[in-house]
Protein backbone atom coordinates (compact mmCIF):
# COMPACT_ATOMS: atom_id res chain seq x y z
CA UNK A 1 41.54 29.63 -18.27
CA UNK A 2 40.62 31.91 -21.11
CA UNK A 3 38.30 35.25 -20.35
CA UNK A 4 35.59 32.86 -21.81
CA UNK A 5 35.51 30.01 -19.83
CA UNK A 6 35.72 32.17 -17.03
CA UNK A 7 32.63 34.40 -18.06
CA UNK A 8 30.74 30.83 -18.75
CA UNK A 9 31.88 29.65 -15.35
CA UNK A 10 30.63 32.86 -13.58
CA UNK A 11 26.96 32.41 -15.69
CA UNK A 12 27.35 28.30 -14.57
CA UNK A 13 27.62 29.15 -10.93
CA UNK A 14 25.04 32.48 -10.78
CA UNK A 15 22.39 29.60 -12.06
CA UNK A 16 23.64 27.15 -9.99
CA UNK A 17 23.45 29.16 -6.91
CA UNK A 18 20.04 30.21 -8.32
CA UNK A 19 19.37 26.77 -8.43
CA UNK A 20 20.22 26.07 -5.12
CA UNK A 21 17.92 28.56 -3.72
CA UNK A 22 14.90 26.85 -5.63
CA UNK A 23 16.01 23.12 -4.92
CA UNK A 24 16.42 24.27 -1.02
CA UNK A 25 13.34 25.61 -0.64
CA UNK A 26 11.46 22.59 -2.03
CA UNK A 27 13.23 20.24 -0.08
CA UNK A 28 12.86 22.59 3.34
CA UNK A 29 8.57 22.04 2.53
CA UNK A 30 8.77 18.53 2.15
CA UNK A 31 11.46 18.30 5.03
CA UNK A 32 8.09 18.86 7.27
CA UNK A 33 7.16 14.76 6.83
CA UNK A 34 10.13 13.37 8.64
CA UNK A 35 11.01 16.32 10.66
CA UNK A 36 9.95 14.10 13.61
CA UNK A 37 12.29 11.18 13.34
CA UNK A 38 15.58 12.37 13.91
CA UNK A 39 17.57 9.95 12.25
CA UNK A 40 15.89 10.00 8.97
CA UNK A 41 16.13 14.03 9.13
CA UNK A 42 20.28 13.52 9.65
CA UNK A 43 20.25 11.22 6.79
CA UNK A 44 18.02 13.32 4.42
CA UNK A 45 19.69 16.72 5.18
CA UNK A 46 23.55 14.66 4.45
CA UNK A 47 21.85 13.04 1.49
CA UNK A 48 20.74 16.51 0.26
CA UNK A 49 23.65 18.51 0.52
CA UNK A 50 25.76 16.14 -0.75
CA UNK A 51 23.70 15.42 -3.95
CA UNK A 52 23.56 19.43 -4.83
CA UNK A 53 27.25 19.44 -3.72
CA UNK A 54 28.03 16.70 -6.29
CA UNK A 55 26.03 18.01 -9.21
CA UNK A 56 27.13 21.69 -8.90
CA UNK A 57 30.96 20.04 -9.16
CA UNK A 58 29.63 18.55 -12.05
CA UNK A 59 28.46 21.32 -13.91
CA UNK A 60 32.00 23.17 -12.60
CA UNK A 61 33.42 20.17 -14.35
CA UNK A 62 32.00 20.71 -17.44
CA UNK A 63 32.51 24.31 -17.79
CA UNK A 64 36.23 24.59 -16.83
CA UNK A 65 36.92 21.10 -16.32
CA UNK A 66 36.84 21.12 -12.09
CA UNK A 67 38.65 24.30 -11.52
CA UNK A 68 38.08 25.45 -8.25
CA UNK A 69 38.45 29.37 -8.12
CA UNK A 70 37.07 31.89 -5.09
CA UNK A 71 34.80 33.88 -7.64
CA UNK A 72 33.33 30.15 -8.19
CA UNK A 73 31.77 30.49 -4.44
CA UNK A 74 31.12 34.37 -5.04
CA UNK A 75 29.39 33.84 -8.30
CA UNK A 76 27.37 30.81 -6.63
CA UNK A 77 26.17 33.09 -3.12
CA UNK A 78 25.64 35.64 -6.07
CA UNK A 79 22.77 33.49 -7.41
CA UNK A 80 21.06 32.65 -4.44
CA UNK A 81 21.23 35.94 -3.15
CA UNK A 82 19.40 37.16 -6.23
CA UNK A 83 16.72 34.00 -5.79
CA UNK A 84 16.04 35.39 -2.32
CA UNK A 85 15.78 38.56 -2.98
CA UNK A 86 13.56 37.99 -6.17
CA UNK A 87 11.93 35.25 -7.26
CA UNK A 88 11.79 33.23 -3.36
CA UNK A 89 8.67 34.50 -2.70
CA UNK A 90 7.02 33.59 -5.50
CA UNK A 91 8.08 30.39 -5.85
CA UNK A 92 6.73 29.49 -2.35
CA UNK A 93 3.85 30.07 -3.46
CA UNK A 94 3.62 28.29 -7.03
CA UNK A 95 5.21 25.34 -4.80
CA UNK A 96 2.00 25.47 -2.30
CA UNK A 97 -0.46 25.43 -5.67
CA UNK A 98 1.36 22.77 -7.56
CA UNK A 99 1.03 20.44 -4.05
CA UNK A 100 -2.56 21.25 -4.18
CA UNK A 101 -3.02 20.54 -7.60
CA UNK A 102 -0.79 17.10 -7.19
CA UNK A 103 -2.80 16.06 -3.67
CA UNK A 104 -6.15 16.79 -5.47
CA UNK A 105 -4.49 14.70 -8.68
CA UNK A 106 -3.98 12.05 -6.07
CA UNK A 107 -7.37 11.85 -4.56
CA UNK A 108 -8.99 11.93 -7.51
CA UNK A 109 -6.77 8.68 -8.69
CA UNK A 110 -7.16 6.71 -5.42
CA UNK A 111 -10.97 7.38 -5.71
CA UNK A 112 -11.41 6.33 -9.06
CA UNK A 113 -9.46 3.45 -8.09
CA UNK A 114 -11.62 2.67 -5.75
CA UNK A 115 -14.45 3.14 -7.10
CA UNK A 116 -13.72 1.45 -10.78
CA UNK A 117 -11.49 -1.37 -9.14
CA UNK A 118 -11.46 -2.07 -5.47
CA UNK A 119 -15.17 -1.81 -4.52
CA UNK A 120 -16.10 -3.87 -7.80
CA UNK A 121 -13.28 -6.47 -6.64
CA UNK A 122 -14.72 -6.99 -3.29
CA UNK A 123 -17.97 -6.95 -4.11
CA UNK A 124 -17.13 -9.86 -6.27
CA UNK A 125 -15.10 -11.94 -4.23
CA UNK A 126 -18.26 -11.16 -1.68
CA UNK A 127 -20.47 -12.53 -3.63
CA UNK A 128 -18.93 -15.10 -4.67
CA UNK A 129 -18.15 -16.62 -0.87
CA UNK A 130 -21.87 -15.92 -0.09
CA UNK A 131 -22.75 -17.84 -2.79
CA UNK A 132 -20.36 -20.65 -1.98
CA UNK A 133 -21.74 -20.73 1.55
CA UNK A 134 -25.38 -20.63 0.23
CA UNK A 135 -24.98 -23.85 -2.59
CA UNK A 136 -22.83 -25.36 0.17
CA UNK A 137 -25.77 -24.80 2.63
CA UNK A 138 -28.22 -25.93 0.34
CA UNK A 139 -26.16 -29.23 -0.81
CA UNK A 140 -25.78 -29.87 2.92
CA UNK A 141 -29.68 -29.64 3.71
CA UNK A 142 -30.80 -31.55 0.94
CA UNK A 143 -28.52 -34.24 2.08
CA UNK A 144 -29.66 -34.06 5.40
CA UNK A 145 -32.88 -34.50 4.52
CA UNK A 146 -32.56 -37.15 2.07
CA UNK A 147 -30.59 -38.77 4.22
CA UNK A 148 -33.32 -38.82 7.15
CA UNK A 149 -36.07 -39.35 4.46
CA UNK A 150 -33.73 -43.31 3.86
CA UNK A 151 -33.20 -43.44 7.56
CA UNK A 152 -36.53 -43.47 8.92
CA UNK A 153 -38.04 -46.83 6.77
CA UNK A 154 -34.39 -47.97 6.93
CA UNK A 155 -33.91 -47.21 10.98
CA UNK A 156 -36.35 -50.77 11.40
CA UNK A 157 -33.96 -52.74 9.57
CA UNK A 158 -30.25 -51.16 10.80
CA UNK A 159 -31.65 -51.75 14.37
CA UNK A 160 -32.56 -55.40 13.79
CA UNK A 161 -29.17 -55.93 12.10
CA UNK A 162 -27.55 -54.45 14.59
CA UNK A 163 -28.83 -56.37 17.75
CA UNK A 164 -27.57 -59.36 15.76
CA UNK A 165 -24.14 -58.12 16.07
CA UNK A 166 -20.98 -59.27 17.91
CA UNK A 167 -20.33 -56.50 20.78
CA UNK A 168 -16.87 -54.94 19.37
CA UNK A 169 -18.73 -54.29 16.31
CA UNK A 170 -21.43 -52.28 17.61
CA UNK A 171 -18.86 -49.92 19.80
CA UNK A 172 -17.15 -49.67 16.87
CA UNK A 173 -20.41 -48.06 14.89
CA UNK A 174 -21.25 -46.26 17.85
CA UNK A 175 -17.91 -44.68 17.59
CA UNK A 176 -18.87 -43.93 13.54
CA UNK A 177 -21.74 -42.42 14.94
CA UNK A 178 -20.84 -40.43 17.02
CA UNK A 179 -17.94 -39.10 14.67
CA UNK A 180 -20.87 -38.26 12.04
CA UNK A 181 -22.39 -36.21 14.50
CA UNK A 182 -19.25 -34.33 15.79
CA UNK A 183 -18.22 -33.49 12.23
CA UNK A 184 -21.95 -32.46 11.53
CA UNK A 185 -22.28 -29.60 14.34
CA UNK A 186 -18.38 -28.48 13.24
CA UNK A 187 -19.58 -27.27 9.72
CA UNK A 188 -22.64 -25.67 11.44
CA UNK A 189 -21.35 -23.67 13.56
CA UNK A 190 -18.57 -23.22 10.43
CA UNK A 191 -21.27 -21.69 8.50
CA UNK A 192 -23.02 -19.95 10.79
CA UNK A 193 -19.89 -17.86 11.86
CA UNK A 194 -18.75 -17.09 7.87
CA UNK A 195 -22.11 -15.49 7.51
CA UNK A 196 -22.00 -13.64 11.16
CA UNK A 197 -18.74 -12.40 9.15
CA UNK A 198 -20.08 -11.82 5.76
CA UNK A 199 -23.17 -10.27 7.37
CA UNK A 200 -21.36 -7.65 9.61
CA UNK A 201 -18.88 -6.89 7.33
CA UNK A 202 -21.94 -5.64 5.19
């Protein structure tokens, strides 16, 4: 290796080591969300190392094409002593505003979101169910009604006819009756509980 390379390999690693001090210190105030789950902290911290491992070999690679000498690992403590000793502090603390800034960036998204999308889309779809329910309950009493309205100068007539009858006919339309009024008091009650729903929900 010329005197060169090696100079450029000794600036490489002081960075990288530099680097290392910056990129550990980030990950150790994040590290605080899984701390708790044991496995996942194994697997980051593995993860971690091995992905700065990797890319400082890679920038070794680069510079003097992979050669492993023991100034590399001097040159590389070298740089994150000086992080410590200099700039750690610091950092820490433009980490802590730039999480600030990003959770009050965050907030400020999900409430827009919220506010512009979200509400507007479930106030919608609310409206439109309670307006469903209301032409469906409107549909259904005029119907009713008109129905009874035929029935009553009709009822006369059905009630002759009916007396005239064979027998197994008229348990058969007492069975069609009865059917009517089962499937009647179903979409009652069917209503009445959507707008319990609708109602609370408000």
């Amino acid at each position: 290796m010329t005197l060169s390379v090696q100079f450029l390999t000794m600036l490489t690693m002081v960075l990288g080591g530099f680097y290392l001090g910056i990129i550990n210190d980030t990950y150790r105030r994040f590290s605080i969300h899984w701390k708790q789950n044991k496995i996942l902290s194994y697997f980051m911290e593995i993860s971690f190392w091995l992905t700065q491992t990797m890319l400082l070999y890679y920038l070794l690679f680069r510079v003097n094409s992979g050669e492993l000498r023991f100034y590399v690992f001097i040159a590389c403590l070298l740089g994150f002593s000086v992080y410590q000793v200099t700039t750690a502090s610091a950092y820490k603390q433009l980490l802590e505003h730039i999480i600030r800034i990003g959770q009050k960036i965050y907030q400020f998204i999900k409430n827009l979101v919220q506010v512009l999308l979200i509400t507007p889309i479930k106030f919608i779809v609310h409206l439109l169910i309670v307006s469903l329910l209301f032409i469906l309950n409107v549909l259904f009493t005029i119907i009713r009604y008109t129905f009874r309205f035929i029935y009553v100068p009709l009822s006369w007539v059905f009630q002759t006819l009916f007396r005239l009858l064979p027998k197994n006919i008229q348990n058969y339309l007492h069975k069609i009756a009865g059917f009517y009024s089962t499937m009647e008091n179903i979409f009652k009650k069917w209503i009445k509980w959507m707008k319990n729903i609708l109602f609370k929900r408000r």
